[in-house]
Protein backbone atom coordinates (compact mmCIF):
# COMPACT_ATOMS: atom_id res chain seq x y z
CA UNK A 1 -7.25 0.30 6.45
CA UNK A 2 -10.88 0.92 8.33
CA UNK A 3 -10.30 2.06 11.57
CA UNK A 4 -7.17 3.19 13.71
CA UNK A 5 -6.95 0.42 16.65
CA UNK A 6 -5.98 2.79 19.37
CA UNK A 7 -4.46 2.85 22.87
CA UNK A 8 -4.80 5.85 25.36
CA UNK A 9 -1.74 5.90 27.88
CA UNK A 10 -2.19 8.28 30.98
CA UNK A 11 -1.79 7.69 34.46
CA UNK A 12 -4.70 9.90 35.68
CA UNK A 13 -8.00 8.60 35.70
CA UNK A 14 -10.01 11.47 34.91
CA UNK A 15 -7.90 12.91 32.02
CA UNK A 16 -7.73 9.00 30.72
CA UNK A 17 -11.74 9.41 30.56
CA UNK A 18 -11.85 12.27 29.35
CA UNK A 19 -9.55 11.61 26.12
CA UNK A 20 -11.65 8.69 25.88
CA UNK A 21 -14.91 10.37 25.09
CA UNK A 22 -13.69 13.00 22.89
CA UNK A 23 -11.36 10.07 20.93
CA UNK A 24 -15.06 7.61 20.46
CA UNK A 25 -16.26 10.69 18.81
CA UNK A 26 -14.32 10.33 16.06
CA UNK A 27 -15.27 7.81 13.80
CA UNK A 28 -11.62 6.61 12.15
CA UNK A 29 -10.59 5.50 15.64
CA UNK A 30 -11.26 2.16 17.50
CA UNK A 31 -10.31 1.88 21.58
CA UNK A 32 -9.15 -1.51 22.02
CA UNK A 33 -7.68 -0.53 25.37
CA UNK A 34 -5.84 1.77 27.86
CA UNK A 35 -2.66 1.57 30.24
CA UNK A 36 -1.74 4.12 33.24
CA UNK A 37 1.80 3.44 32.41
CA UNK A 38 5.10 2.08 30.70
CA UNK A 39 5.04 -2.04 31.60
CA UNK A 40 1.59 -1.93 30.72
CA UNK A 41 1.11 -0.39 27.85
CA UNK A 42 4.54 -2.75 26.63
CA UNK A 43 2.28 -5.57 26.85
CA UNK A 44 -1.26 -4.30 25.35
CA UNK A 45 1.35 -3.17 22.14
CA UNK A 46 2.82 -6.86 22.10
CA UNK A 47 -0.73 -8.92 22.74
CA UNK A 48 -2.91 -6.53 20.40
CA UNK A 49 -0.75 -4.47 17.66
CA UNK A 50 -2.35 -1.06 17.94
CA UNK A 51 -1.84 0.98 15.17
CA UNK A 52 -1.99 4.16 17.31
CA UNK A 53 -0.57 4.96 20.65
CA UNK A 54 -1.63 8.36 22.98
CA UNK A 55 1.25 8.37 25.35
CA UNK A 56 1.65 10.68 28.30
CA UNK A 57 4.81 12.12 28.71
CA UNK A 58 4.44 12.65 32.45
CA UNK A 59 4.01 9.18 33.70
CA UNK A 60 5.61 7.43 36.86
CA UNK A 61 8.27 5.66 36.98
CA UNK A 62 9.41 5.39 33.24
CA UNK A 63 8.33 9.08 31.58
CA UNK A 64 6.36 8.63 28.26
CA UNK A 65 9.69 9.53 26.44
CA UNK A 66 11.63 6.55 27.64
CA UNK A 67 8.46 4.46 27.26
CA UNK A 68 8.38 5.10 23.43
CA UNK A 69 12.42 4.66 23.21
CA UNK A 70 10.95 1.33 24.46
CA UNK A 71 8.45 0.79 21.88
CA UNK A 72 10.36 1.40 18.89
CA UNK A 73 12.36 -1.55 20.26
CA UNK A 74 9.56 -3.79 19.56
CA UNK A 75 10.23 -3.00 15.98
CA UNK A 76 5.79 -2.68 15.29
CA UNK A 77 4.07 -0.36 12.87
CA UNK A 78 2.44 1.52 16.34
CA UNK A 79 1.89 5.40 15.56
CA UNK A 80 2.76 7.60 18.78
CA UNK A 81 0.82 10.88 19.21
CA UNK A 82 2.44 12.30 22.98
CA UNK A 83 0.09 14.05 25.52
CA UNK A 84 1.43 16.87 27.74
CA UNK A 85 0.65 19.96 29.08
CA UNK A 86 4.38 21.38 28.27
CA UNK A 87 5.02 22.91 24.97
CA UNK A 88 8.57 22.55 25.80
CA UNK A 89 8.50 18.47 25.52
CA UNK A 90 7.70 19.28 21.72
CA UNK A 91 11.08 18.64 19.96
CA UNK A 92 11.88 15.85 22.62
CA UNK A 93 8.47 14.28 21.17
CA UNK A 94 9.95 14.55 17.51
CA UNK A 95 13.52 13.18 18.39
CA UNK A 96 12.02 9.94 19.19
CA UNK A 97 10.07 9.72 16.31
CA UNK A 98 6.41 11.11 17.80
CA UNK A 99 3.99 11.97 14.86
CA UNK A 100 2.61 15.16 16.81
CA UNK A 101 1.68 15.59 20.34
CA UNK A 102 -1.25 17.28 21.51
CA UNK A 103 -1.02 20.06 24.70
CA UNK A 104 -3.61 19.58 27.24
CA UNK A 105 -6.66 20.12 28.18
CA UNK A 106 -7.91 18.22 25.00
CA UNK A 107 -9.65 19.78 22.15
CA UNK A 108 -11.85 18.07 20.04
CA UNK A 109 -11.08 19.71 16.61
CA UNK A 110 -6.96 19.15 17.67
CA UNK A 111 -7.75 15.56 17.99
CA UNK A 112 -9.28 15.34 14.43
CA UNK A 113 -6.30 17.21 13.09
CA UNK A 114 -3.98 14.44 14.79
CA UNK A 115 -5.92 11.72 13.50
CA UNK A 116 -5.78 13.06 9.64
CA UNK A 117 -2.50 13.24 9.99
CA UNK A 118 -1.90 9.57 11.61
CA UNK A 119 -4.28 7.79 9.32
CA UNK A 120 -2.20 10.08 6.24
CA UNK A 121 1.44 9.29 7.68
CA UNK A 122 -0.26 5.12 7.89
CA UNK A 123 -1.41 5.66 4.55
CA UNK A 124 1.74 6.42 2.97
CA UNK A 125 3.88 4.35 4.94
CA UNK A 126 1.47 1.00 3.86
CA UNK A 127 1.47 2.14 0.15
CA UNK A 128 5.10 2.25 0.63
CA UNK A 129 5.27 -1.47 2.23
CA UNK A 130 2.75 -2.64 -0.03
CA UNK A 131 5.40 -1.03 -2.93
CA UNK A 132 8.77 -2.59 -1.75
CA UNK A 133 6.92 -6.23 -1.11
CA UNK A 134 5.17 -6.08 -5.00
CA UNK A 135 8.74 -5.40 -5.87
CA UNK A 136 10.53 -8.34 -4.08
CA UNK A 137 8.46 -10.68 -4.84
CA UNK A 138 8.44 -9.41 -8.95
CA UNK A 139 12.67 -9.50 -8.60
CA UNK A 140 12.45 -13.32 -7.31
CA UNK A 141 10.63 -14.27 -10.51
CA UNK A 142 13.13 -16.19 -12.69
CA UNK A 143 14.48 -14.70 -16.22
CA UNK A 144 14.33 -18.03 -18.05
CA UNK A 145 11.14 -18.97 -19.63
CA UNK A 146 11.28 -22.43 -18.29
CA UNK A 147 11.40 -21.55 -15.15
CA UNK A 148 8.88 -18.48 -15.10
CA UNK A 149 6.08 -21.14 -16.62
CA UNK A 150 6.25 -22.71 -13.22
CA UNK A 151 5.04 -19.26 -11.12
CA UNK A 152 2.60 -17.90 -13.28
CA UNK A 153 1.39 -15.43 -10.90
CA UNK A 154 1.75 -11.75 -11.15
CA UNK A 155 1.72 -9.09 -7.67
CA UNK A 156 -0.56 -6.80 -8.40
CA UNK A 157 -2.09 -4.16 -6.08
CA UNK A 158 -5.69 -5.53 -4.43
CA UNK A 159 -7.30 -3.91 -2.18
CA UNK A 160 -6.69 -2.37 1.75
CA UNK A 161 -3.25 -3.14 0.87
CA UNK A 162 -2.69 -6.57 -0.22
CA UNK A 163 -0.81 -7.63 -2.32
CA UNK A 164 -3.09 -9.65 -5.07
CA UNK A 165 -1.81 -12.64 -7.13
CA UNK A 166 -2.95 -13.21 -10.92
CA UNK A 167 -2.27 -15.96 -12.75
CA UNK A 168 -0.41 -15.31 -16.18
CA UNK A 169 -3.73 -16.91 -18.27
CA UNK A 170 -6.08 -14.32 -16.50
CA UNK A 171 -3.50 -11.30 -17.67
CA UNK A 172 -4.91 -9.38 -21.07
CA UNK A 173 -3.45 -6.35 -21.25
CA UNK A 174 -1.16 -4.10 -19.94
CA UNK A 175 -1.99 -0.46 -20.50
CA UNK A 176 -0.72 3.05 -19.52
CA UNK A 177 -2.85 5.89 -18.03
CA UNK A 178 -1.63 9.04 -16.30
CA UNK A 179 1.81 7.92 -15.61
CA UNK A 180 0.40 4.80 -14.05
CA UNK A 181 0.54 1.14 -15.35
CA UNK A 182 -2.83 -0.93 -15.39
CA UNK A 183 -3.36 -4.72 -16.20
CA UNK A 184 -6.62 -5.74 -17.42
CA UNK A 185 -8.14 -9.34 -16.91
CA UNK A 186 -12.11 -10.88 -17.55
CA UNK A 187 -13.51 -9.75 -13.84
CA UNK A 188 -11.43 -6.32 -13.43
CA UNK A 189 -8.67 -3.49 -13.68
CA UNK A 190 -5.50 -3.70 -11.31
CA UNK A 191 -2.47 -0.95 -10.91
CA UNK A 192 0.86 -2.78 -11.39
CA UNK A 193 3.80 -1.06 -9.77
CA UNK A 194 5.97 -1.95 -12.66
CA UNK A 195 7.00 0.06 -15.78
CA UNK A 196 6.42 -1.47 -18.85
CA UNK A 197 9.38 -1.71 -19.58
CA UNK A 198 10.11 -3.92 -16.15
CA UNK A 199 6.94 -5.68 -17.65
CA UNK A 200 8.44 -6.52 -20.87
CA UNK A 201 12.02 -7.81 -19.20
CA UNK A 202 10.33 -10.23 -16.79
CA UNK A 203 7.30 -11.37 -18.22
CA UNK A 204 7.74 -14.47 -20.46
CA UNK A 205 8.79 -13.68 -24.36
CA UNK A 206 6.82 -16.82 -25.96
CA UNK A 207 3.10 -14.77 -24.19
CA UNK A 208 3.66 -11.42 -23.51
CA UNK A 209 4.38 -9.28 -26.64
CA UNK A 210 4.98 -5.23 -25.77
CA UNK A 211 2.95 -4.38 -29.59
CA UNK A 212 3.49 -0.12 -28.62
CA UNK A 213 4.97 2.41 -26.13
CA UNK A 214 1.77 2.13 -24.15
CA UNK A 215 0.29 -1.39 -24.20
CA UNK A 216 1.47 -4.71 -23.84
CA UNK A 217 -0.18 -8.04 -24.62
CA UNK A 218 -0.77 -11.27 -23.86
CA UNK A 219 -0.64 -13.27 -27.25
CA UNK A 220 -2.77 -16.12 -26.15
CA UNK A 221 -5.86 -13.29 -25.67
CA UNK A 222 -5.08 -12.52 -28.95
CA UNK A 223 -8.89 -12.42 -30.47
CA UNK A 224 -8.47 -10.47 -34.25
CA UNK A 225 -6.15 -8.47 -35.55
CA UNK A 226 -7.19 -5.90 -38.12
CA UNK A 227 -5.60 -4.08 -40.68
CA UNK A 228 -5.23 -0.35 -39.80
CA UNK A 229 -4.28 2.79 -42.03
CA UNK A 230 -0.30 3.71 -43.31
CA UNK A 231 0.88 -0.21 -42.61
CA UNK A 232 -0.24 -0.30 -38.97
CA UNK A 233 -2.29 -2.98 -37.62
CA UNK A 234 -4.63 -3.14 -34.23
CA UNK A 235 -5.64 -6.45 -32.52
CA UNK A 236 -8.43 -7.13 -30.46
CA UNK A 237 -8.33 -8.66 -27.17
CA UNK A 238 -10.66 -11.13 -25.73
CA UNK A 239 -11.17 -9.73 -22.46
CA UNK A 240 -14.88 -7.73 -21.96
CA UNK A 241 -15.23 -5.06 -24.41
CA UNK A 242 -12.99 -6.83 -26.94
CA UNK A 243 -10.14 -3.51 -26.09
CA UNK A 244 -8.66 -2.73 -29.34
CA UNK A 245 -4.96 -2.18 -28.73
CA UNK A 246 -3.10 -0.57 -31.90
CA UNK A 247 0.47 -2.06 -33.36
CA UNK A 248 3.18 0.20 -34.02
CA UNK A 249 4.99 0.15 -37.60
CA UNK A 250 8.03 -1.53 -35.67
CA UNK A 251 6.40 -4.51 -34.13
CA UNK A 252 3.34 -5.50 -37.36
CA UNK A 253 6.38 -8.22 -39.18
CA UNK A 254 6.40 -9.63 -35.53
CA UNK A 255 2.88 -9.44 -35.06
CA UNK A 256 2.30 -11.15 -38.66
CA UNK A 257 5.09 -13.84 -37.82
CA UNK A 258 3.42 -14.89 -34.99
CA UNK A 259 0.01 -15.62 -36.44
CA UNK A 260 1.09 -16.54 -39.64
CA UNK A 261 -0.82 -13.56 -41.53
């Protein structure tokens, strides 16, 4: 995520414009528009998809309160920050889901302190998305080894949150590093949101090899294997840098089995 597409919802001209300035200030937000009240701003969140919504609370007709019971209907991602000059609207704001609200007049350094806390609360809501879709889409792969041969893609975290799909041949090794699990291919390094373990259960048996608590392999990358010291082995993978990856004790029969050593 770049820049929080923003809406500013207030029915008074002046404090609209003002809010305005001090919000193109700050570089993580992007104006894409403005409403003086409920219909409208209904239809900017429907057309454009802002990821951030200022709403007054005072507005005619429909108050801001009512206006954001309305946007949660629309089931969309849109943040709401409230304006008001009340501190007593404060726990309304939070019972309808509000991030923070923000007491006029406006202050500049209070409107950078909303924003860190918007683009934060965006940040771990997406890596939390990104999360649950990497794991449906891992679940819907097929135990049976027949069947798996005809994905041969693995979800892997890309970049601005996307989900990035590698084919099986382009997977070397699977590594872990500070709790974390990392696959390695030719170009680059990707976190997988998967134990090893998960890894090991889904992958196909006849490629992927798990050779010690911390790495699994893919067989076909296998490059060398070399003898080690006390009846281990290490094998060397063909990826850049030829990675050494070391062979426990328990897996070295399998590891000679398979390439007839």
């Amino acid at each position: 995520m770049n820049r929080l597409k923003t809406v500013i919802v207030e029915d008074e001209l002046p404090a609209r414009n003002e809010l305005s300035f001090l919000l193109e200030e700050i570089d993580d937000v992007k104006l894409i528009g403005s409403a003086k009240d409920g219909l409208e701003i209904l239809e900017i969140i429907k057309e454009k998809e802002p990821d951030l919504v200022f709403l007054d609370i005072q507005l005619p007709g429909k108050t801001g309160l009512e206006v954001a019971q309305e946007i949660k209907k629309l089931e969309k991602k849109t943040i709401i920050v409230f304006l008001t000059a009340y501190d007593e609207y404060a726990l309304q704001a939070f019972e309808v889901e509000a991030i923070d609200y923000i007491l006029k007049p406006y202050e500049q350094d209070r409107l950078v302190e909303t924003i860190k806390r918007v683009k934060d609360y965006y940040f771990s809501n997406q890596q939390q998305l990104l999360e649950n879709k990497i794991e449906a889409l891992f679940n819907k792969l097929p135990q049976d080894d027949n069947e798996i041969a005809k994905i041969k893609k693995l979800p892997v975290k890309g970049k601005r949150s996307r989900i990035k799909l590698i084919p099986y041949t382009e997977l070397i090794v699977f590594h872990t590093r500070n709790c974390k699990v990392y696959v390695k291919t030719y170009k680059q390094e990707y976190e997988v949101d998967f134990t090893l373990k998960d890894l090991e259960e889904k992958l196909p048996t006849t490629q992927f090899l798990r050779v010690h608590r911390s790495f699994l392999i893919n067989l076909k990358h296998v490059k060398e294997v070399i003898p080690w010291f006390k009846g281990k082995y290490q094998v060397v993978m063909d990826n850049q840098g030829e990675i050494k990856v070391p062979v426990s004790r328990a897996k070295v029969e399998k590891i000679k089995s398979i390439f007839n050593l």
